[in-house]
PDB file of N, CA and C in Angstrom:
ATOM      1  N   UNK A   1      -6.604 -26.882 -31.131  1.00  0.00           N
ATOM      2  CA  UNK A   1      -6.615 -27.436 -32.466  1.00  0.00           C
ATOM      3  C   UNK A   1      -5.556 -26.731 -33.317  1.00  0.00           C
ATOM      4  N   UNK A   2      -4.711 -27.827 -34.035  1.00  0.00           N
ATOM      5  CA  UNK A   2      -3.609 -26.613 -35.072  1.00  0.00           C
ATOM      6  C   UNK A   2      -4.413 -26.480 -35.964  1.00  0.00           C
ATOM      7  N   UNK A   3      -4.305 -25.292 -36.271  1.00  0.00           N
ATOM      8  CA  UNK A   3      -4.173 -24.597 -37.786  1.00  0.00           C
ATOM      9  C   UNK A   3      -3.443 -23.875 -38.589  1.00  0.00           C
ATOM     10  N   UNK A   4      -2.709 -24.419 -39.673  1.00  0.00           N
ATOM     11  CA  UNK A   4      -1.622 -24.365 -40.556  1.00  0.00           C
ATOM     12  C   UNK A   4      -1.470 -22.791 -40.797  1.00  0.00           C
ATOM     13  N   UNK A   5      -2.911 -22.159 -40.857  1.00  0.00           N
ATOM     14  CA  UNK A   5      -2.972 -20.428 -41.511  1.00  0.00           C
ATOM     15  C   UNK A   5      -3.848 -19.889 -40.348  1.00  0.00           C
ATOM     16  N   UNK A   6      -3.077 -18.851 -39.939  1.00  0.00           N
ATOM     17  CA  UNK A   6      -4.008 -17.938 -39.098  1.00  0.00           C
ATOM     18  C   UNK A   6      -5.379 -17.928 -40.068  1.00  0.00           C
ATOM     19  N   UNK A   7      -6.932 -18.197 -39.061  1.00  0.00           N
ATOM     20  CA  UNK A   7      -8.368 -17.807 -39.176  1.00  0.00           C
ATOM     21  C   UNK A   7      -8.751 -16.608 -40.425  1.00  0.00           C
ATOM     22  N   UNK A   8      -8.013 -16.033 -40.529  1.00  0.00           N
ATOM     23  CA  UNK A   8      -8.188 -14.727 -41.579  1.00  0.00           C
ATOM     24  C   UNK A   8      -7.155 -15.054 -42.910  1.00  0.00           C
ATOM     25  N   UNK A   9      -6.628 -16.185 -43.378  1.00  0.00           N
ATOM     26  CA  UNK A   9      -6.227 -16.220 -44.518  1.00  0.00           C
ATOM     27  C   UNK A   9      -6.651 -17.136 -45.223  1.00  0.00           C
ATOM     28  N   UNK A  10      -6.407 -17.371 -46.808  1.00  0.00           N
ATOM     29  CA  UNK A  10      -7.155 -18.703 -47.056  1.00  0.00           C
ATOM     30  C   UNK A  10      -5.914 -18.741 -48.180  1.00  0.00           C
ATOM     31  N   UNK A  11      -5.815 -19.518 -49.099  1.00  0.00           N
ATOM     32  CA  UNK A  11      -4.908 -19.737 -50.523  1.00  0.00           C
ATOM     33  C   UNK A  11      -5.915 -20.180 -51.583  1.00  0.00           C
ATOM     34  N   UNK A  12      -5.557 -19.324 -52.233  1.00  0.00           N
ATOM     35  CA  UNK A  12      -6.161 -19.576 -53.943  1.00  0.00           C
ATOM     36  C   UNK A  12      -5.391 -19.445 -54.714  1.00  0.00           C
ATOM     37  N   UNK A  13      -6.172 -19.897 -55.941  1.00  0.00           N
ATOM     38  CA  UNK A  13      -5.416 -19.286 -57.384  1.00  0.00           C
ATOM     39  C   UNK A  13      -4.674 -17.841 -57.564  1.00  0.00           C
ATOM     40  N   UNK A  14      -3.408 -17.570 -57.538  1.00  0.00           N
ATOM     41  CA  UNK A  14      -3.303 -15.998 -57.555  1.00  0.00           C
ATOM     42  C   UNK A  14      -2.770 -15.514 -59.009  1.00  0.00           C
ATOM     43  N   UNK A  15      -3.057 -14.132 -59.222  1.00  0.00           N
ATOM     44  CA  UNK A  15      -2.564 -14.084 -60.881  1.00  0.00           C
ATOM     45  C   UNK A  15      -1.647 -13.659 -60.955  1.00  0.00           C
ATOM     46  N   UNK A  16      -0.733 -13.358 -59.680  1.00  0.00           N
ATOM     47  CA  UNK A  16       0.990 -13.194 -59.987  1.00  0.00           C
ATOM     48  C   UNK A  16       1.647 -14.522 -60.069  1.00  0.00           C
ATOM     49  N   UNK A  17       1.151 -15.697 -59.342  1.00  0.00           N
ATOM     50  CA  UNK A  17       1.859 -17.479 -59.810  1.00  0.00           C
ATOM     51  C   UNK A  17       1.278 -18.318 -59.012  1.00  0.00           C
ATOM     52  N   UNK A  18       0.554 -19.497 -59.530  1.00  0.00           N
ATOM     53  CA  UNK A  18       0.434 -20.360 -59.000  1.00  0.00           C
ATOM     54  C   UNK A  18      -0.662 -20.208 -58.133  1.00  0.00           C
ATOM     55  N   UNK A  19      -0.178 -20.465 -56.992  1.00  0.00           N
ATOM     56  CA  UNK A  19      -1.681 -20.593 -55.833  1.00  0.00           C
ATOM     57  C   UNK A  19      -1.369 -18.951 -54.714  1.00  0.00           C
ATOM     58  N   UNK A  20      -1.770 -18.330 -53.932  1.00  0.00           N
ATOM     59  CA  UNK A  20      -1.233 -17.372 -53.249  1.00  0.00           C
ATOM     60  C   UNK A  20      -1.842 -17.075 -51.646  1.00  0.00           C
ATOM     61  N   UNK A  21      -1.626 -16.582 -51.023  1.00  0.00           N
ATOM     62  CA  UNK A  21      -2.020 -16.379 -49.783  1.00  0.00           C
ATOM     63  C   UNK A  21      -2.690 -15.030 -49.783  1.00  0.00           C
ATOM     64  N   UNK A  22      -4.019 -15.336 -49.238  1.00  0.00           N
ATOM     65  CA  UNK A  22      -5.507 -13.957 -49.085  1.00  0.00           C
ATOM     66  C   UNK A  22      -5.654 -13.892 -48.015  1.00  0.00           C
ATOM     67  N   UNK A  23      -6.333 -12.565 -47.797  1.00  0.00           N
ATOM     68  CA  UNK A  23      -6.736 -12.066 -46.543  1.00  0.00           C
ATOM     69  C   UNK A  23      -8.456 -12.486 -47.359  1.00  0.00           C
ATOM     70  N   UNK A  24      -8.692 -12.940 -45.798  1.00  0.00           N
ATOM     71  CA  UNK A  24     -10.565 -13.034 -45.803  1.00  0.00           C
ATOM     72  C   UNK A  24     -11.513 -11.899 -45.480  1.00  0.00           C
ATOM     73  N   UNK A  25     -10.320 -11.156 -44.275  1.00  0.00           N
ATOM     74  CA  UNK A  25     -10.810  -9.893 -43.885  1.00  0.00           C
ATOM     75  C   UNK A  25      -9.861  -8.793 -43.581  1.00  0.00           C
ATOM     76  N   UNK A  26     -10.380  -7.654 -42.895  1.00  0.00           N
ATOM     77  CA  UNK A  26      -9.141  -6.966 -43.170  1.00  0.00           C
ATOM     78  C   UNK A  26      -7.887  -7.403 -41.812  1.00  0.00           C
ATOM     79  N   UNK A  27      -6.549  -7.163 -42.225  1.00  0.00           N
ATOM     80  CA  UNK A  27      -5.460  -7.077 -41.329  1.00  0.00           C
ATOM     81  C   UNK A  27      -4.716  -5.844 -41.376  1.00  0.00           C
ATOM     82  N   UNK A  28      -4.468  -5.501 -40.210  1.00  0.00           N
ATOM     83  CA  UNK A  28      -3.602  -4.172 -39.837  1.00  0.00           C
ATOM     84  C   UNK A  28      -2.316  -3.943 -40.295  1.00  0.00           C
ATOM     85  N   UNK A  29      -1.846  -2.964 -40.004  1.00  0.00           N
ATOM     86  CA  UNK A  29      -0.829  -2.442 -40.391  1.00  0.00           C
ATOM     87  C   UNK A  29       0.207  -3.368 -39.464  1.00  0.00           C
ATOM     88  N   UNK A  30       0.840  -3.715 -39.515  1.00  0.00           N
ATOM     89  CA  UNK A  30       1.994  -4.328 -38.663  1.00  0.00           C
ATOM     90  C   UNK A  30       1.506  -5.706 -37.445  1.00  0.00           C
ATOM     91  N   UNK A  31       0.711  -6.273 -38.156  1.00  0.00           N
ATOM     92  CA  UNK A  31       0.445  -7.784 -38.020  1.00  0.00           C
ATOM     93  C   UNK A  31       1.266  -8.658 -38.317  1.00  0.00           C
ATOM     94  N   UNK A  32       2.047  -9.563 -36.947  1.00  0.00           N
ATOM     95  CA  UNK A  32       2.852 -10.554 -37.300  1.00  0.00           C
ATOM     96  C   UNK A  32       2.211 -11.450 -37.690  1.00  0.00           C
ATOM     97  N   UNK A  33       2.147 -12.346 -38.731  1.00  0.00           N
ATOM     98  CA  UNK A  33       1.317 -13.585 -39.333  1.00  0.00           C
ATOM     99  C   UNK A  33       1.503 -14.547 -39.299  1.00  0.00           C
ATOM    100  N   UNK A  34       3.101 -14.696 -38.453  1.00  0.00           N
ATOM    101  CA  UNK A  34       3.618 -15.797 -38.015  1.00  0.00           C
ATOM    102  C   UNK A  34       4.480 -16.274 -38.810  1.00  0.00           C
ATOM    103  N   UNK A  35       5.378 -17.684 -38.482  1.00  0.00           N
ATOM    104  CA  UNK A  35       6.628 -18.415 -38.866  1.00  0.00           C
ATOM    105  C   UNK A  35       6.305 -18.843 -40.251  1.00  0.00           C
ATOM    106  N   UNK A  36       7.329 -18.383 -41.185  1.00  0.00           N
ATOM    107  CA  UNK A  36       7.343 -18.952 -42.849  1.00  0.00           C
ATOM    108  C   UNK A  36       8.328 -20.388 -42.995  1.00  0.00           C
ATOM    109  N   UNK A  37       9.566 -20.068 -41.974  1.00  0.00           N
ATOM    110  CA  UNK A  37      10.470 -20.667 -42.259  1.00  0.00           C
ATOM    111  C   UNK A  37      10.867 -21.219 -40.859  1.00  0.00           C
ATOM    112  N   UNK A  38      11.840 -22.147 -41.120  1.00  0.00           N
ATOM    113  CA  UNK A  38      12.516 -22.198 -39.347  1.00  0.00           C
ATOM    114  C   UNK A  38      14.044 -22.881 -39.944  1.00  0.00           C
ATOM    115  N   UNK A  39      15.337 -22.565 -39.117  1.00  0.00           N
ATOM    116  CA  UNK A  39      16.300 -22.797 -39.491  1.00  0.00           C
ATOM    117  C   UNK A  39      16.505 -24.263 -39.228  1.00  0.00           C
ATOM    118  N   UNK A  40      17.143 -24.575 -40.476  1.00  0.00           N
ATOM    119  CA  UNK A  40      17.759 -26.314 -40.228  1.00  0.00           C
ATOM    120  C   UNK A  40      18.831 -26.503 -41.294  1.00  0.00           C
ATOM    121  N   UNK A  41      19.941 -26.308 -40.667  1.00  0.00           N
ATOM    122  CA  UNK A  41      20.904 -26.495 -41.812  1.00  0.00           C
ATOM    123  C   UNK A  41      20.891 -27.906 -42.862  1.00  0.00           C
ATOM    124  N   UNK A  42      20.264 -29.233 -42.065  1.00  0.00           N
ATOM    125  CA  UNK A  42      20.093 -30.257 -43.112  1.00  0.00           C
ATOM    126  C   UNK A  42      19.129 -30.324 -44.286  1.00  0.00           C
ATOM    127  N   UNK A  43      18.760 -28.527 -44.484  1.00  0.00           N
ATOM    128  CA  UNK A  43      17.531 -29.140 -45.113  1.00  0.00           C
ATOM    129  C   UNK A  43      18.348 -27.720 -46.523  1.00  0.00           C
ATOM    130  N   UNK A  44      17.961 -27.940 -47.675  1.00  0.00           N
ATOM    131  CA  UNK A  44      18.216 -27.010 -48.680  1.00  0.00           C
ATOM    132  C   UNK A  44      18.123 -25.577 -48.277  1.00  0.00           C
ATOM    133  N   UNK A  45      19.147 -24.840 -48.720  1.00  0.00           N
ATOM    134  CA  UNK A  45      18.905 -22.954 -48.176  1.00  0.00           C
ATOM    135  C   UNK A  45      18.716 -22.985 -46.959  1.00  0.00           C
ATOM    136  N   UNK A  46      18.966 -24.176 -46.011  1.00  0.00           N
ATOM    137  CA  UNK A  46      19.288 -24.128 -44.491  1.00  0.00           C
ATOM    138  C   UNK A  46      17.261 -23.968 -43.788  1.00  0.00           C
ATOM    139  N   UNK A  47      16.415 -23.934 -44.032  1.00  0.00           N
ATOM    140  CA  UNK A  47      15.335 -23.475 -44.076  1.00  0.00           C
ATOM    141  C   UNK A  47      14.151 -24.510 -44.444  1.00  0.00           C
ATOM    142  N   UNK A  48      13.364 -24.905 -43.028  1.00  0.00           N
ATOM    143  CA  UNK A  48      12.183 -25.383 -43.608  1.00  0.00           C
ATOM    144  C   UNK A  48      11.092 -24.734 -43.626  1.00  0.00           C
ATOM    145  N   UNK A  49      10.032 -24.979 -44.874  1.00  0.00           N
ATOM    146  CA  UNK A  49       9.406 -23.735 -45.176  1.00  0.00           C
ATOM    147  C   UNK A  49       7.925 -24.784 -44.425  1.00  0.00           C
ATOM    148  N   UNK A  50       7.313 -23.581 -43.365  1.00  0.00           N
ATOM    149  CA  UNK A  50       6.025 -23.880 -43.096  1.00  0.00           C
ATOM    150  C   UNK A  50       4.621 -23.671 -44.227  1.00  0.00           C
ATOM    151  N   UNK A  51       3.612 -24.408 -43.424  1.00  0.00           N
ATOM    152  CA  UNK A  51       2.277 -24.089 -44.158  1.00  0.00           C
ATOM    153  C   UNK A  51       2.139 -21.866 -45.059  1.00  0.00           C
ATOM    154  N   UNK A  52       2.557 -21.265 -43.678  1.00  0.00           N
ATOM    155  CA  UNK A  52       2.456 -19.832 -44.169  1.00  0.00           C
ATOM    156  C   UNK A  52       3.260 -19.562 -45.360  1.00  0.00           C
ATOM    157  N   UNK A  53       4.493 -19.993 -45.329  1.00  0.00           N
ATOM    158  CA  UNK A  53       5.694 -19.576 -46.405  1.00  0.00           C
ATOM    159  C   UNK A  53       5.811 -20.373 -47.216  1.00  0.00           C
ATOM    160  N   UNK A  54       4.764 -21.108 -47.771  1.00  0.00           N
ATOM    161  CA  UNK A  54       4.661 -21.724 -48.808  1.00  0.00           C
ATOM    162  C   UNK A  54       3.935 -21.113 -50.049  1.00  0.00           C
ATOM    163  N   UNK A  55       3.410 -20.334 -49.449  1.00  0.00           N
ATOM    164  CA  UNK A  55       1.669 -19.406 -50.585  1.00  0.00           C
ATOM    165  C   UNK A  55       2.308 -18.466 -50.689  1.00  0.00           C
ATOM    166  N   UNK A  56       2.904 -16.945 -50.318  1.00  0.00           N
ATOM    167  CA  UNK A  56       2.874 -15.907 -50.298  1.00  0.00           C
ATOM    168  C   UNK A  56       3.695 -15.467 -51.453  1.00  0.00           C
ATOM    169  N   UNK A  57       3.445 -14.693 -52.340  1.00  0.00           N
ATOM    170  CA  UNK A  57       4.290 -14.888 -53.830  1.00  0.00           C
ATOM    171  C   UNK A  57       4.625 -13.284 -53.760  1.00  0.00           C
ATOM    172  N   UNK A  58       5.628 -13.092 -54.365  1.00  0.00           N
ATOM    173  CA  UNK A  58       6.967 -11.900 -54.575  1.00  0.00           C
ATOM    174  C   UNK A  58       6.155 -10.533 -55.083  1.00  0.00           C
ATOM    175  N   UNK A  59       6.573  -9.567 -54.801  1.00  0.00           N
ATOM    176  CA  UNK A  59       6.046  -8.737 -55.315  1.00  0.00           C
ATOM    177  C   UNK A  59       7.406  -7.634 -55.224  1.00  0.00           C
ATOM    178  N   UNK A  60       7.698  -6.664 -56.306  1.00  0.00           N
ATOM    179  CA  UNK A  60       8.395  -5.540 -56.043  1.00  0.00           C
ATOM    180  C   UNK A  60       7.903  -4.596 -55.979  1.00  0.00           C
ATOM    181  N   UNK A  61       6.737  -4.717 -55.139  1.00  0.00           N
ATOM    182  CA  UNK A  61       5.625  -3.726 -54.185  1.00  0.00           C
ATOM    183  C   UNK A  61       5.011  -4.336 -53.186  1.00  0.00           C
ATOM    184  N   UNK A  62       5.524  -5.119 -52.082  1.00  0.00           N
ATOM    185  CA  UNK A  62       4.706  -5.936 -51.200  1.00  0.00           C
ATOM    186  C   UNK A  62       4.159  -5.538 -50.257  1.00  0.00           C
ATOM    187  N   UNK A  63       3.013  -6.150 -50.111  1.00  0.00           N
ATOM    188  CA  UNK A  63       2.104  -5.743 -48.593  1.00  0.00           C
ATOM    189  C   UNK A  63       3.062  -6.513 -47.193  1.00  0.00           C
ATOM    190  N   UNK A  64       3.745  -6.707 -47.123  1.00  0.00           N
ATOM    191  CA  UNK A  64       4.375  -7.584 -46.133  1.00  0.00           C
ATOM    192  C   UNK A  64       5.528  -8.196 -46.187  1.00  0.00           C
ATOM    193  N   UNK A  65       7.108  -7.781 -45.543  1.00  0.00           N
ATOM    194  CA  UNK A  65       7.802  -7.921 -45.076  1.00  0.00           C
ATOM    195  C   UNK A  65       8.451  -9.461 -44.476  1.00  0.00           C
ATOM    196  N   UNK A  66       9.414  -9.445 -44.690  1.00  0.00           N
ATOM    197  CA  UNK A  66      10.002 -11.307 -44.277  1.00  0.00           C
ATOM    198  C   UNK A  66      10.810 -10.380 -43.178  1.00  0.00           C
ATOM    199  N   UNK A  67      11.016 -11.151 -41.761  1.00  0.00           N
ATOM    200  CA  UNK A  67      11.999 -10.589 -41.167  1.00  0.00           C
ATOM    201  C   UNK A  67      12.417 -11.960 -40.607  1.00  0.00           C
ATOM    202  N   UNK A  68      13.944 -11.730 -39.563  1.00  0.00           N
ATOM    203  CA  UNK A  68      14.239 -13.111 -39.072  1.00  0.00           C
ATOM    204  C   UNK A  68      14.308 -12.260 -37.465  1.00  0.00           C
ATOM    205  N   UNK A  69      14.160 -13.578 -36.782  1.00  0.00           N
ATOM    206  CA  UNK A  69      13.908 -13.766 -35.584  1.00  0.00           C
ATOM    207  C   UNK A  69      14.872 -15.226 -34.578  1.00  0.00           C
ATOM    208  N   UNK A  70      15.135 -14.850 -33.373  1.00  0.00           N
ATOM    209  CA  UNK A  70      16.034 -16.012 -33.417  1.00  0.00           C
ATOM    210  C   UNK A  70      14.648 -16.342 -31.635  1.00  0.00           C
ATOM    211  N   UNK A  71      14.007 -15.900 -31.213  1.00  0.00           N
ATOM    212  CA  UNK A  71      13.379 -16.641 -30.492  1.00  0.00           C
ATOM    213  C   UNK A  71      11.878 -16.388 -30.376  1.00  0.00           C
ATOM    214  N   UNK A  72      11.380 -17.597 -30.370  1.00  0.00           N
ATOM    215  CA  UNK A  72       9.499 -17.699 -31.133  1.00  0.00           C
ATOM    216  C   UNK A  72       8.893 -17.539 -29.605  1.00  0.00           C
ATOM    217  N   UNK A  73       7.740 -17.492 -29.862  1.00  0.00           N
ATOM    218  CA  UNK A  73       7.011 -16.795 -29.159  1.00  0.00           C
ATOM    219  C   UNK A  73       6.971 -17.486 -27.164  1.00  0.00           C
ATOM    220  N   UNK A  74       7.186 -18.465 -27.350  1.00  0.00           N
ATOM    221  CA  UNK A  74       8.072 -19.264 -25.935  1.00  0.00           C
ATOM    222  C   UNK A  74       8.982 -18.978 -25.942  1.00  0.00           C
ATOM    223  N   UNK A  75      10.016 -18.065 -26.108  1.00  0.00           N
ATOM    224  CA  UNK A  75      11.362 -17.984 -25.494  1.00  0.00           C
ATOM    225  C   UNK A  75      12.077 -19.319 -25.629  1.00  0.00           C
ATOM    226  N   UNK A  76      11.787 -19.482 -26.743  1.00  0.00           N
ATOM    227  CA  UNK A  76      12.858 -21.034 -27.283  1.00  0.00           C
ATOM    228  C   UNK A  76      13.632 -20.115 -28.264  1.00  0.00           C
ATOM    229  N   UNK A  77      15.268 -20.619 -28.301  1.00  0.00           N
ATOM    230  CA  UNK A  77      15.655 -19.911 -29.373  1.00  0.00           C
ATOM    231  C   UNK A  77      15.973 -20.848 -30.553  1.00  0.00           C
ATOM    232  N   UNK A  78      14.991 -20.564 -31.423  1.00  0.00           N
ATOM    233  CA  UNK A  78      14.798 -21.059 -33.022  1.00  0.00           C
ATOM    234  C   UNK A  78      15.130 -20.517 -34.186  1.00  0.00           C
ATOM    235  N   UNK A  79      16.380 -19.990 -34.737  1.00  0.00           N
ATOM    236  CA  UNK A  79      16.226 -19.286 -35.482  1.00  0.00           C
ATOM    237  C   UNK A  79      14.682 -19.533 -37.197  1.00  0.00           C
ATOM    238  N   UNK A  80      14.206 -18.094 -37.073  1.00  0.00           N
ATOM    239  CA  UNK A  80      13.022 -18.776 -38.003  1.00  0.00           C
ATOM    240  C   UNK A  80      12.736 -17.407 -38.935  1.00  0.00           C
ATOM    241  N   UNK A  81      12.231 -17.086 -39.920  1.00  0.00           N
ATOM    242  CA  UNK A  81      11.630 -16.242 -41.013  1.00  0.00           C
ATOM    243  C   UNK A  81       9.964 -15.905 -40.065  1.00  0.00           C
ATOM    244  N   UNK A  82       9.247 -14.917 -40.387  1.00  0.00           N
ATOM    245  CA  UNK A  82       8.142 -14.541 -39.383  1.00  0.00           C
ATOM    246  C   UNK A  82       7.465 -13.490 -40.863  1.00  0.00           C
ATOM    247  N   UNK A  83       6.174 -13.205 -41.704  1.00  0.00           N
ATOM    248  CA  UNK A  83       5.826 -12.205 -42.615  1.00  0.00           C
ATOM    249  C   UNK A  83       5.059 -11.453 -41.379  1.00  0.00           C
ATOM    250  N   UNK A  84       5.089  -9.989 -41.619  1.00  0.00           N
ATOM    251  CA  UNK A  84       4.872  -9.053 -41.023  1.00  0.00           C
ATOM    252  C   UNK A  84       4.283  -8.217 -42.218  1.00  0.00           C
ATOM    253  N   UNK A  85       2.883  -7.743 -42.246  1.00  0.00           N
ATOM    254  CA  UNK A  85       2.688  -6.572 -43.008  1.00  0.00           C
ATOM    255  C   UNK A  85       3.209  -5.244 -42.786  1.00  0.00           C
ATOM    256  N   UNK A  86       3.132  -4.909 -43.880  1.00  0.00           N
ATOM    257  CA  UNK A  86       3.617  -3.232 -44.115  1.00  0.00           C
ATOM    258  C   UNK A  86       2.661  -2.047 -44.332  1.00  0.00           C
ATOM    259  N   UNK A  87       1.342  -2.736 -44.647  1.00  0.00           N
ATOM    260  CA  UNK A  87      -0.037  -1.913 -44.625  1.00  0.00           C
ATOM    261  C   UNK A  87      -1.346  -2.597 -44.118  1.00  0.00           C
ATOM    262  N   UNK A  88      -2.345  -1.403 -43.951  1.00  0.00           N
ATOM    263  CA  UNK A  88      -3.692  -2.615 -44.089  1.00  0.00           C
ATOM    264  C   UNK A  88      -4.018  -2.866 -45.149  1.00  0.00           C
ATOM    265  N   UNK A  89      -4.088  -4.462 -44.880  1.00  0.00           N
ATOM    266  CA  UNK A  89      -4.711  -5.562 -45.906  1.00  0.00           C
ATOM    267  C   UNK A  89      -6.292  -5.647 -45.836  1.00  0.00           C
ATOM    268  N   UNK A  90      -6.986  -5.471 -46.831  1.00  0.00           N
ATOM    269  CA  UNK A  90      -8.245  -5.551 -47.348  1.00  0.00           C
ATOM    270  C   UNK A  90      -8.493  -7.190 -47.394  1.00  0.00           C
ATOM    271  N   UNK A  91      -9.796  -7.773 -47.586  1.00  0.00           N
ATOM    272  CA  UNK A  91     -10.245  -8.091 -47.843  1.00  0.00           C
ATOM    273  C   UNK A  91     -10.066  -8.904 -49.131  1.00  0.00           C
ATOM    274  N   UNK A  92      -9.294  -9.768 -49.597  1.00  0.00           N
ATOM    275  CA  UNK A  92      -9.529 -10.547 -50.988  1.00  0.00           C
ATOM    276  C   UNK A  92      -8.433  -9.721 -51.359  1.00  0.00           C
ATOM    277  N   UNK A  93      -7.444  -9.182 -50.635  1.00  0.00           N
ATOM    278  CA  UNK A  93      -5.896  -8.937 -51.434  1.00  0.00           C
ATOM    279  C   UNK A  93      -5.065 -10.060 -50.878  1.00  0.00           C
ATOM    280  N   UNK A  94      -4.120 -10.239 -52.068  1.00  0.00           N
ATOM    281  CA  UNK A  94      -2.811 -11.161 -52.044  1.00  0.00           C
ATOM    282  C   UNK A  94      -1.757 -10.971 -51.491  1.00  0.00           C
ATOM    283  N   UNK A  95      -1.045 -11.497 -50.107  1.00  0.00           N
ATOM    284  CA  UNK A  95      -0.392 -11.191 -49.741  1.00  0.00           C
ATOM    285  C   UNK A  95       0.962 -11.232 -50.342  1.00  0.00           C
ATOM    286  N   UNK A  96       1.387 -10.164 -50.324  1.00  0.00           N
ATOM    287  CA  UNK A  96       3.064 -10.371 -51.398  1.00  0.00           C
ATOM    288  C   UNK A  96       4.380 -10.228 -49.711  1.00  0.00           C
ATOM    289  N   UNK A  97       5.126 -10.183 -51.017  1.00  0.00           N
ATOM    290  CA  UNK A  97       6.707  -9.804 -49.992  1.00  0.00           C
ATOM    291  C   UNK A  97       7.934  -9.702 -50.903  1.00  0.00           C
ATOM    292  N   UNK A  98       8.785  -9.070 -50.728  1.00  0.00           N
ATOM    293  CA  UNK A  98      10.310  -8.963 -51.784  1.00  0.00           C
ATOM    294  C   UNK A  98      11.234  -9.914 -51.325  1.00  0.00           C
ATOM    295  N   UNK A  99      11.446 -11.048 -52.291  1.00  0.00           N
ATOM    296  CA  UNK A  99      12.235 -12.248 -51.593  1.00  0.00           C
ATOM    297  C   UNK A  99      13.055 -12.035 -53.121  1.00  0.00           C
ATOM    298  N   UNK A 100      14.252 -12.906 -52.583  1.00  0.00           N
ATOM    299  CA  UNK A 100      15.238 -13.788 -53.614  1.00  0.00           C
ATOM    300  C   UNK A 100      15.115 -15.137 -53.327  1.00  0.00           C
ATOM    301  N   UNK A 101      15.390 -16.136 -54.419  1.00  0.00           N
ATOM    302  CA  UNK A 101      16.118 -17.330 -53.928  1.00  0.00           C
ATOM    303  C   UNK A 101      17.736 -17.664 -53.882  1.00  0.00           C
ATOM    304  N   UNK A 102      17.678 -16.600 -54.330  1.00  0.00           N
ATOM    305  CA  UNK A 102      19.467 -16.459 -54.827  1.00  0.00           C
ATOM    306  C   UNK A 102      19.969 -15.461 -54.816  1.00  0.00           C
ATOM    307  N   UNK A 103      21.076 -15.048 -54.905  1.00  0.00           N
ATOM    308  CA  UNK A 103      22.140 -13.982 -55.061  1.00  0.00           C
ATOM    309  C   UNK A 103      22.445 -13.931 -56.145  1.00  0.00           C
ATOM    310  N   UNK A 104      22.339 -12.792 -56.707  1.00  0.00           N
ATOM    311  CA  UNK A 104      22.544 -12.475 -58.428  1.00  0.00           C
ATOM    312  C   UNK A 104      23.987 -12.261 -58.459  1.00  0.00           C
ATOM    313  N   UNK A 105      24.530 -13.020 -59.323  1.00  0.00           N
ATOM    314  CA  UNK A 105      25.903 -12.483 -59.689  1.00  0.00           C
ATOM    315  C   UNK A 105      26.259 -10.720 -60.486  1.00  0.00           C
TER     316      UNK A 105
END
């Protein structure tokens, strides 16, 4: 059966913007959480954003890390975005990460 969010996250209201991505229970220190993004140059910023990398809102203190990856978990090579925490996540915390959408002049 797919499911859009790994079993242990859910999205709510968050009070840094909008809606946000939660832990239900706790997650470890260096838990891959899976694909945010996947490369497609026809699509805006080259990047289509999955169910995961749609919720997870900015923080300039984040529990979790954006990294890129060029082959998913079959040995297909995809280039794709993957959030990875940086601590353990509790219970009913918001998952953040340090993103741009842009390059500051």
């Amino acid at each position: 059966m797919y499911r859009p969010l790994p079993k242990y996250l859910i999205i709510k209201p968050s009070l840094i913007e909008g809606l946000g991505l939660f832990a239900i229970q706790k997650i470890p220190l260096g838990t891959d959480l899976g694909m945010t993004h996947i490369y497609d140059e026809r699509f805006p910023d080259n990047y289509i954003r999955l169910p995961l990398g749609g919720f997870f809102n900015h923080s300039n203190n984040p529990n979790c890390k954006i990294i890129e990856q060029s082959i998913d978990e079959l040995g297909n090579v995809i280039p794709h975005l993957r959030l990875i925490t940086l601590k353990d996540i509790i219970a009913g915390e918001e998952l953040t990460a340090f993103y741009t959408l842009y390059i500051p002049k």
